[in-house]
Protein backbone atom coordinates (compact mmCIF):
# COMPACT_ATOMS: atom_id res chain seq x y z
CA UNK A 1 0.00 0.00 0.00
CA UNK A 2 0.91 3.68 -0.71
CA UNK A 3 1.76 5.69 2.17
CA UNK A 4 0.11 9.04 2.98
CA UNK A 5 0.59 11.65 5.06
CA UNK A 6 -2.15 12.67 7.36
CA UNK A 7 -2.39 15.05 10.56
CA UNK A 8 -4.16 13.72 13.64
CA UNK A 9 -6.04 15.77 16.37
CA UNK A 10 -6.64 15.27 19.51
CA UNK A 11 -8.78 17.15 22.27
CA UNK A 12 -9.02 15.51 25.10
CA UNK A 13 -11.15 15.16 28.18
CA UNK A 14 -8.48 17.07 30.53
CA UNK A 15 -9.82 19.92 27.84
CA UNK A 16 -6.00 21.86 28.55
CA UNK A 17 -5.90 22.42 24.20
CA UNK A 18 -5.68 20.89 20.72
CA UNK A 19 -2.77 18.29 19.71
CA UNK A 20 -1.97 18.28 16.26
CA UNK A 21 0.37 15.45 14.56
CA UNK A 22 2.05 14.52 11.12
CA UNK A 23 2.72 10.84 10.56
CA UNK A 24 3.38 9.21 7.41
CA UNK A 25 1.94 5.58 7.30
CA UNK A 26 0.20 3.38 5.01
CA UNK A 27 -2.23 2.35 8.37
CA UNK A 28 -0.51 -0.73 8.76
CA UNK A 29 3.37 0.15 10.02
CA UNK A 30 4.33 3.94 10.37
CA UNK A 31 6.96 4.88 8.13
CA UNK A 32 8.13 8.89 9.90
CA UNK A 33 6.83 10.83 12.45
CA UNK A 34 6.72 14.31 11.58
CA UNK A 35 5.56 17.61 13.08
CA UNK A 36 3.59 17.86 16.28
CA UNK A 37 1.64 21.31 17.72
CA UNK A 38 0.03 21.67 20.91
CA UNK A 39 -2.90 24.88 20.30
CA UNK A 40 -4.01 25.58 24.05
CA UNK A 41 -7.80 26.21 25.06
CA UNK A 42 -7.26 29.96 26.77
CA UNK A 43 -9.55 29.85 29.77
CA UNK A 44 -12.66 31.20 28.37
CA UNK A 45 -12.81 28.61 26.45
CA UNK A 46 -12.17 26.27 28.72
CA UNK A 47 -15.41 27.64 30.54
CA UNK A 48 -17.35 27.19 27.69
CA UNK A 49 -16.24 23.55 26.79
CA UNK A 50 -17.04 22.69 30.40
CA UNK A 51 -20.52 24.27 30.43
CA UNK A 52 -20.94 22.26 27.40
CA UNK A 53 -19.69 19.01 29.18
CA UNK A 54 -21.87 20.03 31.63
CA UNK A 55 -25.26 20.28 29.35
CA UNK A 56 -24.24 16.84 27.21
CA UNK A 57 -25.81 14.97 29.79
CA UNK A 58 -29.60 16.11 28.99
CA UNK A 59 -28.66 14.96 25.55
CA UNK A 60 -30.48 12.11 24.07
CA UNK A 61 -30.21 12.23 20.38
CA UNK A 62 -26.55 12.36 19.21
CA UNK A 63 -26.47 15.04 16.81
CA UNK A 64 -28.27 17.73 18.24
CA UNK A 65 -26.69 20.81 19.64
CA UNK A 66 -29.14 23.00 22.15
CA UNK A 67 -28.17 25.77 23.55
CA UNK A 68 -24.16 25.80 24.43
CA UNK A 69 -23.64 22.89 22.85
CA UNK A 70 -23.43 24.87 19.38
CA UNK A 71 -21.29 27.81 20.98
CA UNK A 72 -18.62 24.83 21.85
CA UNK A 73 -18.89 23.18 18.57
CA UNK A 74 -17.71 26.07 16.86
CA UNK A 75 -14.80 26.42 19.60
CA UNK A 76 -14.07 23.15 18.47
CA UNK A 77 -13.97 23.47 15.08
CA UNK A 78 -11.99 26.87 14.61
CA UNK A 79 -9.56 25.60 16.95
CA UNK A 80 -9.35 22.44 15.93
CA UNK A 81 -8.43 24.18 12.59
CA UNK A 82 -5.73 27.15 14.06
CA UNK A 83 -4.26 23.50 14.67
CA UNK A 84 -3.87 22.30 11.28
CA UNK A 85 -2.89 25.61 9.79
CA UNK A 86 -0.24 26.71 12.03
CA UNK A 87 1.27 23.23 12.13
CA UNK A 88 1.40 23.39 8.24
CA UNK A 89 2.89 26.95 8.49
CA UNK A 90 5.31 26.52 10.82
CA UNK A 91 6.63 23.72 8.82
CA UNK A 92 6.77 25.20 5.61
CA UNK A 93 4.35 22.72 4.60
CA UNK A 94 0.93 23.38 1.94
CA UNK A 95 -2.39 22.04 2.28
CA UNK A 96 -1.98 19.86 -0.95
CA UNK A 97 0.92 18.23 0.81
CA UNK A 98 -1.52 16.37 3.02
CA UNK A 99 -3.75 13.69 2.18
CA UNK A 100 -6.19 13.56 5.37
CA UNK A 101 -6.71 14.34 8.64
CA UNK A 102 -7.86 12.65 11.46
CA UNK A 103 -10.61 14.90 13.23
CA UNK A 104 -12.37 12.72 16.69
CA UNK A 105 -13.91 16.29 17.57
CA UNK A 106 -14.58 16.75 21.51
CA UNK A 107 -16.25 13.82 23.63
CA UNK A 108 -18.88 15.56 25.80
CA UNK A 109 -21.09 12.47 26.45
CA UNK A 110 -20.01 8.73 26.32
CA UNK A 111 -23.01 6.12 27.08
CA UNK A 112 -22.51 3.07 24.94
CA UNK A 113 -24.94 1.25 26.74
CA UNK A 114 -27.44 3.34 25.90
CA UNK A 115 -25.78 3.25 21.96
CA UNK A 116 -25.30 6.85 22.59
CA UNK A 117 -22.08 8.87 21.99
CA UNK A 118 -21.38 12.30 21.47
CA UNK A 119 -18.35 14.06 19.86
CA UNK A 120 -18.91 17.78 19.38
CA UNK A 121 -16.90 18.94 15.85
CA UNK A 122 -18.17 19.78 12.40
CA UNK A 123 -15.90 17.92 10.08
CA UNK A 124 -17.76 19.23 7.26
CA UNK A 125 -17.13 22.75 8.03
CA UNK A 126 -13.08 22.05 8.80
CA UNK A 127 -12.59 20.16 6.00
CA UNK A 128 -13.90 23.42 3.68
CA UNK A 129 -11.81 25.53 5.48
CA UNK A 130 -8.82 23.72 5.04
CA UNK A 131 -9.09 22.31 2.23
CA UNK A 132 -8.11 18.50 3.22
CA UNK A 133 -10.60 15.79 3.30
CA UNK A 134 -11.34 15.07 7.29
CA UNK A 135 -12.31 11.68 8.83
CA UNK A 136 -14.59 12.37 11.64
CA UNK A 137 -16.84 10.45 13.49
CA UNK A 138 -14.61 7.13 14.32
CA UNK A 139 -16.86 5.75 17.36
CA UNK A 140 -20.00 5.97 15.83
CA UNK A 141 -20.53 2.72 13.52
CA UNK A 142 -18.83 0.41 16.74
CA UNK A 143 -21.49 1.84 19.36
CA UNK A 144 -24.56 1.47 16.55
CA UNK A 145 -23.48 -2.39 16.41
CA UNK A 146 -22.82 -2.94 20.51
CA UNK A 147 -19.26 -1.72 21.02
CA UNK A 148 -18.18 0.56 23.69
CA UNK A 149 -16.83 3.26 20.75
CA UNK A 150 -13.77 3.27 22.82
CA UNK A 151 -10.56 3.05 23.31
CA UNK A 152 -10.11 3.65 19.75
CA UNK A 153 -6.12 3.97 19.88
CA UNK A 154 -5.06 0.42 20.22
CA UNK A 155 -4.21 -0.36 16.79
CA UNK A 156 -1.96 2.32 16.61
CA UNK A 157 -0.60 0.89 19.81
CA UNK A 158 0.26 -2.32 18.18
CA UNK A 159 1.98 -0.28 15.50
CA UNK A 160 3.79 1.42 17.63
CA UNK A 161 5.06 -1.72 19.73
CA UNK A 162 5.68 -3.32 16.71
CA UNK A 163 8.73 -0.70 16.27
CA UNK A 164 10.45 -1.53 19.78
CA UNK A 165 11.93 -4.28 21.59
CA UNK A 166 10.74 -4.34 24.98
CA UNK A 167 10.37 -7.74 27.02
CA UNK A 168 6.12 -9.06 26.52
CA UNK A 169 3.62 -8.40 27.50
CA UNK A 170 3.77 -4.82 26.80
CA UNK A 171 0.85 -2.56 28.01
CA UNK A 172 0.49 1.04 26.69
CA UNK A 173 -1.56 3.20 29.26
CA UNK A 174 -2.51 6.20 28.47
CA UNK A 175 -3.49 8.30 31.17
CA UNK A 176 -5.73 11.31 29.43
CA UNK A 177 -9.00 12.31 31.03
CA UNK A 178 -9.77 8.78 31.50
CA UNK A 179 -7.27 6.33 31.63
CA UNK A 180 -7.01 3.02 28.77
CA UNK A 181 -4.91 0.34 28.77
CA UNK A 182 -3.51 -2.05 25.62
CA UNK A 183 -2.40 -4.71 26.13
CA UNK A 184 -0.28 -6.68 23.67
CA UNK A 185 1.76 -10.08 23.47
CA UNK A 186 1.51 -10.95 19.82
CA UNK A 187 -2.15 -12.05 19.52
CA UNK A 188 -3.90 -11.30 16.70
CA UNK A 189 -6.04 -8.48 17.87
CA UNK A 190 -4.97 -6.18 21.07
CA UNK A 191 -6.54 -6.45 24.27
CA UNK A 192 -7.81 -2.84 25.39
CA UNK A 193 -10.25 -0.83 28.17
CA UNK A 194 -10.68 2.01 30.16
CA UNK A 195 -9.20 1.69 33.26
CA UNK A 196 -10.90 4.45 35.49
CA UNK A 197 -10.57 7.89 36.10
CA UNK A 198 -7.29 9.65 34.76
CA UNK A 199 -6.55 13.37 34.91
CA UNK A 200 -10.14 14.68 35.06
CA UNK A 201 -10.71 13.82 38.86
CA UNK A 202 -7.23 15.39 40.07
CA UNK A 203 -7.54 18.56 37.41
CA UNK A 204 -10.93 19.27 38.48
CA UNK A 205 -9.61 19.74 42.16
CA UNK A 206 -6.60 21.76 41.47
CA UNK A 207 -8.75 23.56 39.44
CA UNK A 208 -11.55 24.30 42.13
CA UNK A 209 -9.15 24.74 45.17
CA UNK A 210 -5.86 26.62 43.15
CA UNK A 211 -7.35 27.96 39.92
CA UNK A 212 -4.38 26.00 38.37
CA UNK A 213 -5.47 23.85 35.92
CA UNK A 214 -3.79 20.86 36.99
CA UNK A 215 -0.88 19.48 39.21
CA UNK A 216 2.43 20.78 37.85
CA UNK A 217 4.77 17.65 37.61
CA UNK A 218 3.01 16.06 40.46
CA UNK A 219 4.29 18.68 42.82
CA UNK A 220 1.44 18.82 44.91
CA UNK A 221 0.64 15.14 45.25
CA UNK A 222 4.22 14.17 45.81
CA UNK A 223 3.91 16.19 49.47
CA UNK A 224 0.40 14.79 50.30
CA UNK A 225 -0.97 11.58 51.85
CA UNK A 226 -3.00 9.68 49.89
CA UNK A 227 -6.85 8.54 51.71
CA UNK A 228 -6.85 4.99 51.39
CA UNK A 229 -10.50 4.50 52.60
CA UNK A 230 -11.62 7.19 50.28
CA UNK A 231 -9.62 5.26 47.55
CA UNK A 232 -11.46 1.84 48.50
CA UNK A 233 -14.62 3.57 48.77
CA UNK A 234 -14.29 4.42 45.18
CA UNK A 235 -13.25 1.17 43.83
CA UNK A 236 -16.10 -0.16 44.94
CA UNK A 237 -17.59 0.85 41.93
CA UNK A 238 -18.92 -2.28 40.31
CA UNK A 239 -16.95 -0.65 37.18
CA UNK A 240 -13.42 -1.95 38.59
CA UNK A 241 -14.63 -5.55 38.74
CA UNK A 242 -15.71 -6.02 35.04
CA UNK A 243 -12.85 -7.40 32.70
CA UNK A 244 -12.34 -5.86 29.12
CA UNK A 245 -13.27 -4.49 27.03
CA UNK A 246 -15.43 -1.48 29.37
CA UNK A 247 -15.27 1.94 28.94
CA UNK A 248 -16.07 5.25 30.73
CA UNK A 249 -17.73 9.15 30.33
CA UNK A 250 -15.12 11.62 31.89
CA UNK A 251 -17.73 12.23 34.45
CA UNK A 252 -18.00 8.73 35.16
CA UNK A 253 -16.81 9.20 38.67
CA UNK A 254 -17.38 12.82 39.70
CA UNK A 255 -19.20 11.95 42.45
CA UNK A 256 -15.97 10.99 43.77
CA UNK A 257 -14.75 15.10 43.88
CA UNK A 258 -17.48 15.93 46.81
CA UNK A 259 -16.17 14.21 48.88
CA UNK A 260 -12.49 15.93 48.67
CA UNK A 261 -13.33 19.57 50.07
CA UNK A 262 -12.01 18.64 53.91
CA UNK A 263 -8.51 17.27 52.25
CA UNK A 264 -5.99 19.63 52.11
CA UNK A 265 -4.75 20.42 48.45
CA UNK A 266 -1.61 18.24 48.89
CA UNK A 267 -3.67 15.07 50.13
CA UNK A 268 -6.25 15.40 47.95
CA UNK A 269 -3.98 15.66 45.23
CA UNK A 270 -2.29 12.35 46.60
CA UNK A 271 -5.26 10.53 47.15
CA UNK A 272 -6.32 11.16 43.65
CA UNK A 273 -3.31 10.34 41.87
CA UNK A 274 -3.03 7.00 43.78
CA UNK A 275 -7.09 5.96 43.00
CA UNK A 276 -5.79 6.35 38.90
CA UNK A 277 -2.95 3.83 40.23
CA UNK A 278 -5.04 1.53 41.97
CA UNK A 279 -7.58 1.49 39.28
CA UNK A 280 -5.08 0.89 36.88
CA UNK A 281 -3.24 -1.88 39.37
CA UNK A 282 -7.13 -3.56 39.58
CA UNK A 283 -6.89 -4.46 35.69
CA UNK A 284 -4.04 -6.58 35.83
CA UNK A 285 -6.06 -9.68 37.10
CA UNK A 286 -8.17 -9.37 34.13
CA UNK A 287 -5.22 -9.72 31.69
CA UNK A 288 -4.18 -13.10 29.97
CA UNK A 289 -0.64 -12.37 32.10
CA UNK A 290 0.91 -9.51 33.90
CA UNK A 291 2.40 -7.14 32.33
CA UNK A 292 6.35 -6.91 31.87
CA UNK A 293 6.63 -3.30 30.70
CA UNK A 294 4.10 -0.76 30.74
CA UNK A 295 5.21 2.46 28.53
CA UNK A 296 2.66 5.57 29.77
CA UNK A 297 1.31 8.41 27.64
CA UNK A 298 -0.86 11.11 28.27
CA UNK A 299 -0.52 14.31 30.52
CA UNK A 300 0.15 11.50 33.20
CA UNK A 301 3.31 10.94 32.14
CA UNK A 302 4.13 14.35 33.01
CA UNK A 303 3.05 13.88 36.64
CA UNK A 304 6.38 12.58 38.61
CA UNK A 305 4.42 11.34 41.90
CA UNK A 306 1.66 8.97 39.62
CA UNK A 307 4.69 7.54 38.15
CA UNK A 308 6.56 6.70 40.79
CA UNK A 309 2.98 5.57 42.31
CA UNK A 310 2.65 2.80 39.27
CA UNK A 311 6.15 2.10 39.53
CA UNK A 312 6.21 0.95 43.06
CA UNK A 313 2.64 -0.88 42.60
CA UNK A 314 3.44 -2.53 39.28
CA UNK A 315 6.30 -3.96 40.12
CA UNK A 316 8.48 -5.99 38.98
CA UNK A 317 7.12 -4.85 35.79
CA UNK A 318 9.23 -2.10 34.20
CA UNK A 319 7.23 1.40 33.92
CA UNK A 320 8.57 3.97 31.44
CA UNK A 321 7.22 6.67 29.55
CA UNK A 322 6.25 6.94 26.30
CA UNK A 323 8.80 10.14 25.93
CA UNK A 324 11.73 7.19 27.24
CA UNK A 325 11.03 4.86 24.33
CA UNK A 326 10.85 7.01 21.56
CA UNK A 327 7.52 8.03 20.66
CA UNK A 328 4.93 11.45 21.99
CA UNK A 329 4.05 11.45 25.70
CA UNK A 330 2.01 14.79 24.33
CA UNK A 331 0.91 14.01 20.65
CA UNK A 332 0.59 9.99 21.09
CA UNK A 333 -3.49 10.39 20.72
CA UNK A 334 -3.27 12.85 17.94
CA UNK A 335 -0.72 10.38 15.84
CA UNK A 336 -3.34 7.78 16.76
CA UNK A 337 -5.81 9.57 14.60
CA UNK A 338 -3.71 10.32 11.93
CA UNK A 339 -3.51 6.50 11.71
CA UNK A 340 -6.96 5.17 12.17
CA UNK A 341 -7.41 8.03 9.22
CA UNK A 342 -5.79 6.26 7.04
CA UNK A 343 -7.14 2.92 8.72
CA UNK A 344 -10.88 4.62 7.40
CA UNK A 345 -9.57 5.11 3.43
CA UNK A 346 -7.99 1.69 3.28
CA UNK A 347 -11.65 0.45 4.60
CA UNK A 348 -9.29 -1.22 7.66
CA UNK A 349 -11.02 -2.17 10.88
CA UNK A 350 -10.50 0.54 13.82
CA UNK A 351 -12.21 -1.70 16.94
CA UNK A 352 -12.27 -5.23 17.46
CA UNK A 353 -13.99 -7.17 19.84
CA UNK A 354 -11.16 -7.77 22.33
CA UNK A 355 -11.06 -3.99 22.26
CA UNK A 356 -14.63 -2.47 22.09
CA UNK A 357 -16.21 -5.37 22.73
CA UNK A 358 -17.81 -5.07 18.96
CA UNK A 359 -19.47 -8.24 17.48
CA UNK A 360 -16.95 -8.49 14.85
CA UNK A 361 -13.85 -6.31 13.28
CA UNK A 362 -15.10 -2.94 12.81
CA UNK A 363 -14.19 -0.20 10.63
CA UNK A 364 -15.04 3.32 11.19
CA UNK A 365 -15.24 7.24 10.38
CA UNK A 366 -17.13 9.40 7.97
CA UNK A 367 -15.45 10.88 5.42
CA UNK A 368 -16.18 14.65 4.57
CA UNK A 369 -14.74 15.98 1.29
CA UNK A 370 -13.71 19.53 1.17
């Protein structure tokens, strides 16, 4: 197969800005990696995309857009184009020089059990404006058949393994929003779920008791005590006891942030960074076999206490970041969608059932031509 080159984006449910990401691949292997951008939300619009997170929940019919809900859509949309542009510009790069991009818009309500998923995002519109066709809408055809529409990213996952030499089985977590696993050791089809809450829990309480939109480096965590009876009340969630594939909404567990008011900024910052640990630590039993190495992405990777959290409690695996072996910590999910781009032309399955929990191989996307 030809290779193209497409630009991923990525928004995700920590809502901190827009990734942008140039890969060249043919949707099976990935041949370069090329440019990355990060376009940050400024903090209006951070308001509005959390008003609008905040209004998905009345929503029952996946492409309407009441009231805020169309405000944030455009957000989405312009931004999600600044992206593309000034990555192509600051690259000396022309629209005609890419063949796709990879567009998952902004997740503001996740209920696959009720077949409903919404990603706010007018592919349409950005694919006009830039001039480049746009694959949008990649969870939508796995949901409408019984999946859980996410995590869409292992595939690229076992692409990217593919490329290393690390001692099996590896698992790529990605700690976003919401934290997903992969899990790989050579099978035919990854292994892949949610794990539990991510960043969202922990940025929403910096965020309410600092103003700071999340825990620089860990620094506040690494000086607190973690709460382990609020941690075990929390993982009694019948969630942590279901095996893959399962998946979550960001506000999945938000319940759990009430109940943090009384810690002081340091332990509450500790206490949530260890329940992301122990809800990742909880999965392992589920797995065909432990893990040996475990290679993190995501803003968690940036947060020096949560690592040395799964490094103690996932021992004697071997934890390292994604930044260590030679990929994106930051644009990881935006090269993801690059790929599962391409995946959509070459009519190549994006879900599986050991992933989504899909009745079959799925493939996915909607192409919009400009």
């Amino acid at each position: 197969m030809a290779v193209l080159r497409a630009i991923g984006l990525m928004s995700g449910t920590s809502l901190d800005g827009v990734d942008a990401a140039l890969i060249v691949t043919d949707g099976e292997t990935i041949e370069k990696f090329g440019p990355t951008l990060h376009r940050p939300y400024s903090e209006p619009e951070r308001g509005l995309l959390r008003r609008a997170l905040a209004e998905a929940p009345s929503l029952t019919e996946r492409h309407a857009r009441p009231g805020v809900l169309a405000e944030a859509e455009r957000l989405v949309t312009r931004s999600h184009a600044e992206a593309v542009e000034r990555l192509i510009a600051k690259n000396n790069l022309q629209t005609k020089d890419i063949d796709v991009v990879g567009f998952p818009g902004q997740t503001v309500l996740h209920r696959p059990q009720n077949k409903l998923t919404v990603q706010i995002g007018d592919g349409y519109a950005l694919a006009k404006r830039l001039g480049v066709p746009v694959v949008q809408d990649f969870r939508a055809a796995d949901v409408a058949a019984g999946g859980q529409g996410a995590p869409l990213v292992p595939v690229f996952h076992r692409a990217l393994v593919a490329s290393i030499k690390r001692p099996h089985p590896v698992a790529v977590l990605n700690i976003g929003g919401v934290a997903n696993v992969t899990y790989l050791d050579g099978g035919p089809a990854p292994i892949a779920c949610d794990t539990g809450p991510g960043n969202a829990l922990l940025d929403d309480f910096m965020r309410a008791r600092t103003g700071k939109p999340y825990d620089d480096n860990g620094a506040a965590a690494a000086v607190g005590m973690p709460d382990k009876g609020f941690i075990a009340h929390v993982l009694e969630n019948p969630f942590f006891d279901r095996p893959p594939p399962k998946s979550l909404d960001r506000n999945a567990f938000a319940f759990a942030n009430p109940g943090l008011p009384e810690f002081s900024v340091a332990d509450g910052a500790a206490t949530l960074s260890a329940l992301t640990v122990a809800a990742v630590v909880r999965i392992v039993p589920h797995l065909p076999q432990p893990p040996r190495t475990w290679i993190v992405s995501g803003g968690g990777a940036r947060n020096r206490a949560l690592m040395r959290m799964l490094a103690a409690d996932l021992a004697p695996a071997t934890v390292e970041t994604a930044d260590e072996v030679g990929w994106s910590a930051d644009a990881i999910e935006a090269q993801a969608f690059a790929f599962l781009a391409v995946r959509c032309l070459r009519e190549l399955p994006i879900t599986f059932p050991t992933t989504s929990g899909a009745p079959r191989p799925m493939r996915g996307g909607v192409l919009a031509r400009p």
